[in-house]
ModelCIF file with pLDDT and N, C-alpha, C, O atoms, coordinates in Angstrom:
data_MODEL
#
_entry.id   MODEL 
#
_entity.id                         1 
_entity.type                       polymer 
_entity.pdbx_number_of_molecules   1 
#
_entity_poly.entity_id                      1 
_entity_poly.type                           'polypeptide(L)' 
_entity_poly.nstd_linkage                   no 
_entity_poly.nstd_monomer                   no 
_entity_poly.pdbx_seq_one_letter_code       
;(UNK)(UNK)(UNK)(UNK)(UNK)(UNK)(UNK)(UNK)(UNK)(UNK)(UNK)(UNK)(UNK)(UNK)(UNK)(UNK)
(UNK)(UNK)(UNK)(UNK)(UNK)(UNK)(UNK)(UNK)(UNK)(UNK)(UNK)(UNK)(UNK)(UNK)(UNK)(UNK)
(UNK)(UNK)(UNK)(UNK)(UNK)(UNK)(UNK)
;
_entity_poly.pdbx_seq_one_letter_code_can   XXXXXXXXXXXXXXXXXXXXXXXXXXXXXXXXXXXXXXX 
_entity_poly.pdbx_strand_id                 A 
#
loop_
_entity_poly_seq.entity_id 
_entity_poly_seq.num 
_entity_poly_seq.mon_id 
_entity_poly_seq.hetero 
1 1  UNK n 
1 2  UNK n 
1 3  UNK n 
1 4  UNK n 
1 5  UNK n 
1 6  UNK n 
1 7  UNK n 
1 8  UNK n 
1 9  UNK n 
1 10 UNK n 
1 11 UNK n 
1 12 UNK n 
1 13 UNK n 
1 14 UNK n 
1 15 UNK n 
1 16 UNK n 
1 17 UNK n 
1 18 UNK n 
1 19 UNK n 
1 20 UNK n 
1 21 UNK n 
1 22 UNK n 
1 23 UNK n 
1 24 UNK n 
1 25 UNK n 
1 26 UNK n 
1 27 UNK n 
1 28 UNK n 
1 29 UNK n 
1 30 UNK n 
1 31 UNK n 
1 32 UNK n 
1 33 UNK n 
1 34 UNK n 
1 35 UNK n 
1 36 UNK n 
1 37 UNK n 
1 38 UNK n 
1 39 UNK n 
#
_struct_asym.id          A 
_struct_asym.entity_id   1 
#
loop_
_ma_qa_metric.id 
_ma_qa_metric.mode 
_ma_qa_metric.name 
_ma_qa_metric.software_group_id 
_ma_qa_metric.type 
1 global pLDDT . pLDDT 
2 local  pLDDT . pLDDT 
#
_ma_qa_metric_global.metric_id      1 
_ma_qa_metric_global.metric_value   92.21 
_ma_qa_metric_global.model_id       1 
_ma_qa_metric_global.ordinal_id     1 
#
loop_
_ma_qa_metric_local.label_asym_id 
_ma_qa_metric_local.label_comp_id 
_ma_qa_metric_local.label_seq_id 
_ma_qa_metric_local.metric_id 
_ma_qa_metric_local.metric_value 
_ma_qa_metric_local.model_id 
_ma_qa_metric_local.ordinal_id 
A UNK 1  2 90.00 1 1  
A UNK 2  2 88.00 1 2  
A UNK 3  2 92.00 1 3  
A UNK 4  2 93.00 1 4  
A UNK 5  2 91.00 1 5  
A UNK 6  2 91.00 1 6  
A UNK 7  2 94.00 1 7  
A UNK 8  2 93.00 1 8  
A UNK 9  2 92.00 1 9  
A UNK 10 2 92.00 1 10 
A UNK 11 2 94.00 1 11 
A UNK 12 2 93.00 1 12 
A UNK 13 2 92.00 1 13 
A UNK 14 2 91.00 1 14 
A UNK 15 2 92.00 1 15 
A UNK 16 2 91.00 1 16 
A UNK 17 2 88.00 1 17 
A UNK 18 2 85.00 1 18 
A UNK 19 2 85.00 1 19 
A UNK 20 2 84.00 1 20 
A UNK 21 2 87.00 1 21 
A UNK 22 2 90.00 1 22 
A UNK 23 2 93.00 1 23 
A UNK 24 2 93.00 1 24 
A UNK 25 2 95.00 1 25 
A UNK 26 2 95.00 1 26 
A UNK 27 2 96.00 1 27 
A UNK 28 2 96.00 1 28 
A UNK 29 2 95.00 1 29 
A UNK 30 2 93.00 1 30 
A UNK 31 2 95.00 1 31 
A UNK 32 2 95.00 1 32 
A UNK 33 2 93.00 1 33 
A UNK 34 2 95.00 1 34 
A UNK 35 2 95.00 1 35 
A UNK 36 2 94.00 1 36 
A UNK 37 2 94.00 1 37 
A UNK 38 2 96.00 1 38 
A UNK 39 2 95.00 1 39 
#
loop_
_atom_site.group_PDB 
_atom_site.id 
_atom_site.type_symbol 
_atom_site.label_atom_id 
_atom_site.label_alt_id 
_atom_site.label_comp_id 
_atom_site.label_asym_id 
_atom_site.label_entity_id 
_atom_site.label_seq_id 
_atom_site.pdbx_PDB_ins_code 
_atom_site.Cartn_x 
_atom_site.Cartn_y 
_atom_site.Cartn_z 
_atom_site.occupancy 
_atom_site.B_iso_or_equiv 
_atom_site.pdbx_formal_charge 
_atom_site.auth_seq_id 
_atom_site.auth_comp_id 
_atom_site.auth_asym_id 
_atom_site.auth_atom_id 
_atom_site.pdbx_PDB_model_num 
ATOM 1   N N  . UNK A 1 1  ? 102.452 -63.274 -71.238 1.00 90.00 ? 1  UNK A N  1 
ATOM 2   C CA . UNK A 1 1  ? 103.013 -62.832 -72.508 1.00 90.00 ? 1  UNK A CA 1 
ATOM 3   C C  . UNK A 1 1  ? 104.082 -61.772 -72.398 1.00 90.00 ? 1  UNK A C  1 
ATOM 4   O O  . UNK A 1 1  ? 104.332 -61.091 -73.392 1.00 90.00 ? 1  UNK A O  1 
ATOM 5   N N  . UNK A 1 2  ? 104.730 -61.581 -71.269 1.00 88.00 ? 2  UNK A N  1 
ATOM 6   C CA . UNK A 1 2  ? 105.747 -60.824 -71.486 1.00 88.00 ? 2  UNK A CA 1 
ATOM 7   C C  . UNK A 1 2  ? 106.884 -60.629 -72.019 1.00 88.00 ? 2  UNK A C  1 
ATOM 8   O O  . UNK A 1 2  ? 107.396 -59.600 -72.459 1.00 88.00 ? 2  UNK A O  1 
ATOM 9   N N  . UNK A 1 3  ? 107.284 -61.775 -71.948 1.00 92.00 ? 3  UNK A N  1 
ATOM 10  C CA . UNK A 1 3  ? 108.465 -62.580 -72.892 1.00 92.00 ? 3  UNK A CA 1 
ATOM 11  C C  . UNK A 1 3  ? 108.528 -61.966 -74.126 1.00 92.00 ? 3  UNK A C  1 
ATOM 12  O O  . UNK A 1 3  ? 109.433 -61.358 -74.698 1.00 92.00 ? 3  UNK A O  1 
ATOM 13  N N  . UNK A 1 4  ? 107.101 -62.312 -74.506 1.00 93.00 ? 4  UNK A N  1 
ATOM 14  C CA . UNK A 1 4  ? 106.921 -62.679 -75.909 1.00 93.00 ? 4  UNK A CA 1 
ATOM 15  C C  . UNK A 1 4  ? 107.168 -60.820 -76.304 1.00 93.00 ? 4  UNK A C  1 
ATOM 16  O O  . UNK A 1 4  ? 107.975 -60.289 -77.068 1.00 93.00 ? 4  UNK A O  1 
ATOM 17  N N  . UNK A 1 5  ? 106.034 -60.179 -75.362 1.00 91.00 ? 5  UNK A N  1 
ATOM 18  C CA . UNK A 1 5  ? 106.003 -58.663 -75.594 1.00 91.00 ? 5  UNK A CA 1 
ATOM 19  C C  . UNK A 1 5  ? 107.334 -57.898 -76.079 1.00 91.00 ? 5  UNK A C  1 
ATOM 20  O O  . UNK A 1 5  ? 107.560 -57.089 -76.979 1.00 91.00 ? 5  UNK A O  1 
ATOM 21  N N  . UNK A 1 6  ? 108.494 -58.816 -74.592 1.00 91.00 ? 6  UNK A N  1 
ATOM 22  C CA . UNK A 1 6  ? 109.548 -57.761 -74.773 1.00 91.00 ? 6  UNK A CA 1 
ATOM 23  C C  . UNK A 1 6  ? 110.565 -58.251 -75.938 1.00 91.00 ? 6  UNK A C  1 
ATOM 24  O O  . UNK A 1 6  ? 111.429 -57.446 -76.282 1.00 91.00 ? 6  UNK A O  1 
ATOM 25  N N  . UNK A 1 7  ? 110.521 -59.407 -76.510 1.00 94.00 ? 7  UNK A N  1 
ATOM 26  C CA . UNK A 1 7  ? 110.730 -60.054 -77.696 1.00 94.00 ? 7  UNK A CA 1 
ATOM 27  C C  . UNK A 1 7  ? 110.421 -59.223 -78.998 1.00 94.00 ? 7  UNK A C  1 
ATOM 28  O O  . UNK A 1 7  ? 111.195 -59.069 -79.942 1.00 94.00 ? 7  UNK A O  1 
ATOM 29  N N  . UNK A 1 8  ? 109.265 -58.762 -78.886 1.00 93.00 ? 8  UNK A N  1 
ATOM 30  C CA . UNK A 1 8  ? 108.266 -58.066 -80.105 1.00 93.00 ? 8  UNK A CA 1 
ATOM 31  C C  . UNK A 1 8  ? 109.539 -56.640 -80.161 1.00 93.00 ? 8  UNK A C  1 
ATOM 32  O O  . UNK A 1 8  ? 110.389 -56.344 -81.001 1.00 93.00 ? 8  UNK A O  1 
ATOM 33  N N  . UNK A 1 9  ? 109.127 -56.005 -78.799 1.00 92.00 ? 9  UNK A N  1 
ATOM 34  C CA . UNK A 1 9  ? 110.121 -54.963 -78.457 1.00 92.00 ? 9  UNK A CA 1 
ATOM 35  C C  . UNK A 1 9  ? 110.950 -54.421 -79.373 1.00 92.00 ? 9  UNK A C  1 
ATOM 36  O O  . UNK A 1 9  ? 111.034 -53.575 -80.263 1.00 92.00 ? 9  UNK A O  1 
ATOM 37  N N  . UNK A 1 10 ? 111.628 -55.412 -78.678 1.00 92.00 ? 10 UNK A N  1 
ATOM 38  C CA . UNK A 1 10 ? 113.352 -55.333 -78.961 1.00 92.00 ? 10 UNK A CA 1 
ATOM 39  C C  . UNK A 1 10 ? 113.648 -55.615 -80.537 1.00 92.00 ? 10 UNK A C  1 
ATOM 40  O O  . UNK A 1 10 ? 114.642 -55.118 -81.066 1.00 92.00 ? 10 UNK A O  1 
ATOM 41  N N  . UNK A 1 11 ? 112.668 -56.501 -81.323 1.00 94.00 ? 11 UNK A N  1 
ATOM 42  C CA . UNK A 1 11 ? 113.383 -57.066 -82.854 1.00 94.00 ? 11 UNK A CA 1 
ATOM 43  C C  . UNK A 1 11 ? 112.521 -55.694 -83.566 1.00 94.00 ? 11 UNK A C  1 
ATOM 44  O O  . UNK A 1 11 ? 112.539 -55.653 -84.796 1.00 94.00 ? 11 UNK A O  1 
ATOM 45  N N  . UNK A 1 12 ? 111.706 -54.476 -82.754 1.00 93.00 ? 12 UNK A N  1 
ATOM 46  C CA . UNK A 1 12 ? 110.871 -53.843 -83.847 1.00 93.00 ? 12 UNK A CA 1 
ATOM 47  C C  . UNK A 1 12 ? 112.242 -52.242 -83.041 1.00 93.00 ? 12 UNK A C  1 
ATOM 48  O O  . UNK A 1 12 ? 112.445 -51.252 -83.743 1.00 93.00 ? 12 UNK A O  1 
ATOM 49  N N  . UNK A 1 13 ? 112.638 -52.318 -82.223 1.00 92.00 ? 13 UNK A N  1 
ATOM 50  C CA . UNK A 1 13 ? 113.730 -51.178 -82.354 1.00 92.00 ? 13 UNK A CA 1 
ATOM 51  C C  . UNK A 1 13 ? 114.540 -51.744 -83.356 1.00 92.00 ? 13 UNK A C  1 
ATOM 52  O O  . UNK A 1 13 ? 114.660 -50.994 -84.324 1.00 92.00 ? 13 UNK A O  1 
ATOM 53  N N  . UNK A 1 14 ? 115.046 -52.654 -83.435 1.00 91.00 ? 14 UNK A N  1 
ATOM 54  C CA . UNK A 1 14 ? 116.408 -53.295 -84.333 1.00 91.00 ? 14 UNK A CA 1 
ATOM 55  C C  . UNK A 1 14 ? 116.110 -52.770 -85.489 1.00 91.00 ? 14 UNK A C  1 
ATOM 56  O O  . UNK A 1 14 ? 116.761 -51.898 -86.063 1.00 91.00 ? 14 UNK A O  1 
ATOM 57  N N  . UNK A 1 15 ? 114.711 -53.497 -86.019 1.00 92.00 ? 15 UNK A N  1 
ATOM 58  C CA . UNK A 1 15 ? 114.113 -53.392 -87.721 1.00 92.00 ? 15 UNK A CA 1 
ATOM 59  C C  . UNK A 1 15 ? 114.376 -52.005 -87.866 1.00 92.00 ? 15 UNK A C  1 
ATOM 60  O O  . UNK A 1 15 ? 115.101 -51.644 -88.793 1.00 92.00 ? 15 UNK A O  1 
ATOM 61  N N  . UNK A 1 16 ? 113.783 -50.996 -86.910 1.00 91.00 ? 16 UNK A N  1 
ATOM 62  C CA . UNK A 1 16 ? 113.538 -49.421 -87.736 1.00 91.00 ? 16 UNK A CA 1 
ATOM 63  C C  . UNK A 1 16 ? 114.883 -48.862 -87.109 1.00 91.00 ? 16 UNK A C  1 
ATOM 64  O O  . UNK A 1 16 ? 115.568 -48.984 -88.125 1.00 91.00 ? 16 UNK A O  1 
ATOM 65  N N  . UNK A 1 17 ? 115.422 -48.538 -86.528 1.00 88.00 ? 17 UNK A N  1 
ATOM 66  C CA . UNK A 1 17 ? 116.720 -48.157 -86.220 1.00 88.00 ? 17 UNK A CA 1 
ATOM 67  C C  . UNK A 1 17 ? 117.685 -47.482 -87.186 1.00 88.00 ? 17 UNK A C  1 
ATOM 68  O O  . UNK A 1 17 ? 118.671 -47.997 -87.714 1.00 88.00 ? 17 UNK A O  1 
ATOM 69  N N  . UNK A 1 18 ? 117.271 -46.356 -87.311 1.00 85.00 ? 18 UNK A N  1 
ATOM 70  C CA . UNK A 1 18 ? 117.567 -45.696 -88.301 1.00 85.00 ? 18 UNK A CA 1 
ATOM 71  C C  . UNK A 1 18 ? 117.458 -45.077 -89.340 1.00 85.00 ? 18 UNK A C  1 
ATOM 72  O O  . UNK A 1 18 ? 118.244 -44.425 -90.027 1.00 85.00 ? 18 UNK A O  1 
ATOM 73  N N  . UNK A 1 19 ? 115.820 -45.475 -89.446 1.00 85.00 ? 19 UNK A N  1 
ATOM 74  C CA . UNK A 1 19 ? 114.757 -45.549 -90.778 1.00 85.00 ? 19 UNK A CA 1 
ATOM 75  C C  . UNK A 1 19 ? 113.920 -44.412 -90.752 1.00 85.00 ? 19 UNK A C  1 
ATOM 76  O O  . UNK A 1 19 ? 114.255 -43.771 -89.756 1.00 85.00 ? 19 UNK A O  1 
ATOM 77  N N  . UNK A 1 20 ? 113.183 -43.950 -91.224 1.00 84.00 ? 20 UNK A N  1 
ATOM 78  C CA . UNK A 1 20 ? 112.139 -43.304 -90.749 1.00 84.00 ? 20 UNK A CA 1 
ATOM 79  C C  . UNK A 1 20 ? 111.236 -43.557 -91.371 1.00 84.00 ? 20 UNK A C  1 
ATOM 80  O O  . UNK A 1 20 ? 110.542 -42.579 -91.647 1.00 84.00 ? 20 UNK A O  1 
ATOM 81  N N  . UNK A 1 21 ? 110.828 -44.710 -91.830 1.00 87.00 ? 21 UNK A N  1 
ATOM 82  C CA . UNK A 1 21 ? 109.256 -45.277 -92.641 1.00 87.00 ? 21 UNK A CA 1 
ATOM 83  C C  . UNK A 1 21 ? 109.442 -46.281 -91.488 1.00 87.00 ? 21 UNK A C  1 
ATOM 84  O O  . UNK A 1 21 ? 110.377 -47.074 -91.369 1.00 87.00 ? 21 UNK A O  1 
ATOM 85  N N  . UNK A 1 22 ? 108.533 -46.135 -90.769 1.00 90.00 ? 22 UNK A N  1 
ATOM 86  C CA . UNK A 1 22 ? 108.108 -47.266 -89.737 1.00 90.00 ? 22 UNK A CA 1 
ATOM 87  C C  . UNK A 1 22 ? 107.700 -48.961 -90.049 1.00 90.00 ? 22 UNK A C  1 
ATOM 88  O O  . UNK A 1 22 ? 107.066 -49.297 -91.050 1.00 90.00 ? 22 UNK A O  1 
ATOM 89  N N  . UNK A 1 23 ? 108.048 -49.648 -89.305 1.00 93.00 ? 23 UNK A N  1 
ATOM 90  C CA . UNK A 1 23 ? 107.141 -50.843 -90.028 1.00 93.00 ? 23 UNK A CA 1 
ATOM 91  C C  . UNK A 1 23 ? 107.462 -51.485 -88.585 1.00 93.00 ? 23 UNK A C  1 
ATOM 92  O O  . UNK A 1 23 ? 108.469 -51.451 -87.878 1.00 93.00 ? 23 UNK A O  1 
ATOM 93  N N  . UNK A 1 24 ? 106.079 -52.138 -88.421 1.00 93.00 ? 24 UNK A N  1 
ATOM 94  C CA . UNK A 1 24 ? 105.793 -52.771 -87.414 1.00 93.00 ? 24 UNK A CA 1 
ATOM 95  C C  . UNK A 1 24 ? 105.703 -54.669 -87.186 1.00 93.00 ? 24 UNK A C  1 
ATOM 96  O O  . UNK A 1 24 ? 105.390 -55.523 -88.016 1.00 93.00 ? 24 UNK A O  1 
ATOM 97  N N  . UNK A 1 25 ? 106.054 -54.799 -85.945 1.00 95.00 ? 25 UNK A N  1 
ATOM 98  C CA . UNK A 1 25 ? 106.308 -56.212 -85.644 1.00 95.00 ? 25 UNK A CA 1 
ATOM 99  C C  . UNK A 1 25 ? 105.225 -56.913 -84.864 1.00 95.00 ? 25 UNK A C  1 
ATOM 100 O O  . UNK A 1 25 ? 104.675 -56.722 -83.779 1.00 95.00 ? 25 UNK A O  1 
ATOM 101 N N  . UNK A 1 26 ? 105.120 -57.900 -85.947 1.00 95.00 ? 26 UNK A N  1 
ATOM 102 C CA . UNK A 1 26 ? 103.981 -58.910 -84.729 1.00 95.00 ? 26 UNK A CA 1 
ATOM 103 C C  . UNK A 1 26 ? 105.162 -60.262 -84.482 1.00 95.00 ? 26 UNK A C  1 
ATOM 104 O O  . UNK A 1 26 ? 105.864 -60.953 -85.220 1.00 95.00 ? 26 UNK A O  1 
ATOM 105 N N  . UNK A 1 27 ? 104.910 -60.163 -83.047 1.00 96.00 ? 27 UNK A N  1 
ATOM 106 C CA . UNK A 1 27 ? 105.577 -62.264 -83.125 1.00 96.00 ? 27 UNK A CA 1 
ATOM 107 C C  . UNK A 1 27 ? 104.618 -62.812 -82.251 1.00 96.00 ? 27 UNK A C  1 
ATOM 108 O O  . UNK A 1 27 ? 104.279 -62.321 -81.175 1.00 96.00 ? 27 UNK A O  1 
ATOM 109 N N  . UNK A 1 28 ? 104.272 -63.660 -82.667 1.00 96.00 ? 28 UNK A N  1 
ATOM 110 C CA . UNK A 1 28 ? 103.501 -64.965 -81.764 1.00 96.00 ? 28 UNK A CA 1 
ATOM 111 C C  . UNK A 1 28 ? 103.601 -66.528 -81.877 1.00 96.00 ? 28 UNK A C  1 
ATOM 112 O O  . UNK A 1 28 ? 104.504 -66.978 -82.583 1.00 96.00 ? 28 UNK A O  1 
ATOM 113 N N  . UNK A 1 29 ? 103.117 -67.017 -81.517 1.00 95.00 ? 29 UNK A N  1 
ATOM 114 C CA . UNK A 1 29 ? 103.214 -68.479 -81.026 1.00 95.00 ? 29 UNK A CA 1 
ATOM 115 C C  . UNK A 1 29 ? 101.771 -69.296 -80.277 1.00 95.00 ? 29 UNK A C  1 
ATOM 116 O O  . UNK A 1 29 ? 100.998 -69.167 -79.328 1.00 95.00 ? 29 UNK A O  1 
ATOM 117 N N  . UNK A 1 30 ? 102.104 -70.348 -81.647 1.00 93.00 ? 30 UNK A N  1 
ATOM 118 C CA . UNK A 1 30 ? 100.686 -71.295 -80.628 1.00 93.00 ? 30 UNK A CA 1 
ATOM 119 C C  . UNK A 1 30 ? 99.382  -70.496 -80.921 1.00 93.00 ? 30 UNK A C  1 
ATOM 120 O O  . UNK A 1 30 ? 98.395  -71.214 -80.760 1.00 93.00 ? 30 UNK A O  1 
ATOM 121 N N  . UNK A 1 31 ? 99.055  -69.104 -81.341 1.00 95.00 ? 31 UNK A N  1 
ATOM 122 C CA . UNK A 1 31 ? 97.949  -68.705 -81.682 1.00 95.00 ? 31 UNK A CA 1 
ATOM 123 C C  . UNK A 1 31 ? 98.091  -67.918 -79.849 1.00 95.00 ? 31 UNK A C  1 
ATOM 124 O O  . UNK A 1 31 ? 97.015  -67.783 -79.267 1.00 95.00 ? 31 UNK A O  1 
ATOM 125 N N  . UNK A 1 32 ? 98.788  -67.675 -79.441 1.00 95.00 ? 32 UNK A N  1 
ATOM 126 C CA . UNK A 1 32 ? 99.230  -67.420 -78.284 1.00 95.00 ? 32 UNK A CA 1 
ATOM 127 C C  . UNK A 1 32 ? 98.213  -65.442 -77.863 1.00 95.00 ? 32 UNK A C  1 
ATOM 128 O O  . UNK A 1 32 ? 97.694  -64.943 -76.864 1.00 95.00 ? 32 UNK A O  1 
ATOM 129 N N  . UNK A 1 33 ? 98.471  -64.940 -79.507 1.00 93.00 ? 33 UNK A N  1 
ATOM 130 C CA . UNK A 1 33 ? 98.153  -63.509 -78.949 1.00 93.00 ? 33 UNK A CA 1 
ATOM 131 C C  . UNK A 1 33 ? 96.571  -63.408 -79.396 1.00 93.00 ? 33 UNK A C  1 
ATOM 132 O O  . UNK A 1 33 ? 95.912  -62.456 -78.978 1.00 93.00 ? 33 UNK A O  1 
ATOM 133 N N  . UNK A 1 34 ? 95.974  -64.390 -80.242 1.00 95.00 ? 34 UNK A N  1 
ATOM 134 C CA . UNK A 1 34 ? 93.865  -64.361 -80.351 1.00 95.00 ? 34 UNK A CA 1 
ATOM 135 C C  . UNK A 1 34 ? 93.667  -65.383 -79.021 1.00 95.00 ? 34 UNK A C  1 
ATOM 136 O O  . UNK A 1 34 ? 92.511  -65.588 -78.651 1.00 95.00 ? 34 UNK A O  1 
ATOM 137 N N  . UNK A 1 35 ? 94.635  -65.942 -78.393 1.00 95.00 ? 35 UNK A N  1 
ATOM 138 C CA . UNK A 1 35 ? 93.930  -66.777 -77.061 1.00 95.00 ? 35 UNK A CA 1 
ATOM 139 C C  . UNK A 1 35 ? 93.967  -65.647 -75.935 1.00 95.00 ? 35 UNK A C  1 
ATOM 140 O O  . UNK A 1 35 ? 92.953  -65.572 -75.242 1.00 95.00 ? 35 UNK A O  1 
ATOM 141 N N  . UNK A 1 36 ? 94.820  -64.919 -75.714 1.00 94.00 ? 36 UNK A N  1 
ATOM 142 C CA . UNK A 1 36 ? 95.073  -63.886 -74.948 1.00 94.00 ? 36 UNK A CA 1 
ATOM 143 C C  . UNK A 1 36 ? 93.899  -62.821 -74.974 1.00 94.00 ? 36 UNK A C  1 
ATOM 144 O O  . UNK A 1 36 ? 93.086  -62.578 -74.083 1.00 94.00 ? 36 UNK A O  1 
ATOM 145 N N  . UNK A 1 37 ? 94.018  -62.269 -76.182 1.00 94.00 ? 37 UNK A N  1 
ATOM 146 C CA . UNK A 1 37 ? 92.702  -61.373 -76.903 1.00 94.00 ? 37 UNK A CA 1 
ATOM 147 C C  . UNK A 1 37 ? 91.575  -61.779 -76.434 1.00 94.00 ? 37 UNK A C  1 
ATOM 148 O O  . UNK A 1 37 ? 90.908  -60.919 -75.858 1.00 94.00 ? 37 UNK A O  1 
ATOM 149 N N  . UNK A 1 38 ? 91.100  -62.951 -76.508 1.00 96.00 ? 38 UNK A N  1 
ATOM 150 C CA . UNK A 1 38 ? 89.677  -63.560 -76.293 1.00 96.00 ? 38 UNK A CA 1 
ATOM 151 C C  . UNK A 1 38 ? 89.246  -63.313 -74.522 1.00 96.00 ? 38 UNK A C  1 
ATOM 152 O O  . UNK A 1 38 ? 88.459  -62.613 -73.885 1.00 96.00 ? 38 UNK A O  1 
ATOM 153 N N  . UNK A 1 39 ? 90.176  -64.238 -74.269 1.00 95.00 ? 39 UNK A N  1 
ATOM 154 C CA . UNK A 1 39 ? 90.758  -64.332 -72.621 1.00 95.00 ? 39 UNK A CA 1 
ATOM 155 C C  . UNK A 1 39 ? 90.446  -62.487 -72.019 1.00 95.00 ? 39 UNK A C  1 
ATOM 156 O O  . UNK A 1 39 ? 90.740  -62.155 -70.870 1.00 95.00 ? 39 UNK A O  1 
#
């Protein structure tokens, strides 16, 4: 899942970039991050 991690990353600097009310990013795929979790 690193991909995916540094994906998450990068689009949650973009979103707040400048802001100061935070808001946070999930991205996943395939159910990719409760198979991981379980795992």
């Amino acid at each position: 899942g690193q991909t995916l991690d540094a994906l998450q990353y990068l689009t949650s600097l973009t979103l707040n970039k400048g802001y100061d009310d935070y808001v946070k990013v999930k991205i996943d795929t395939e159910n990719y991050r409760e198979r991981r979790k379980a795992t």
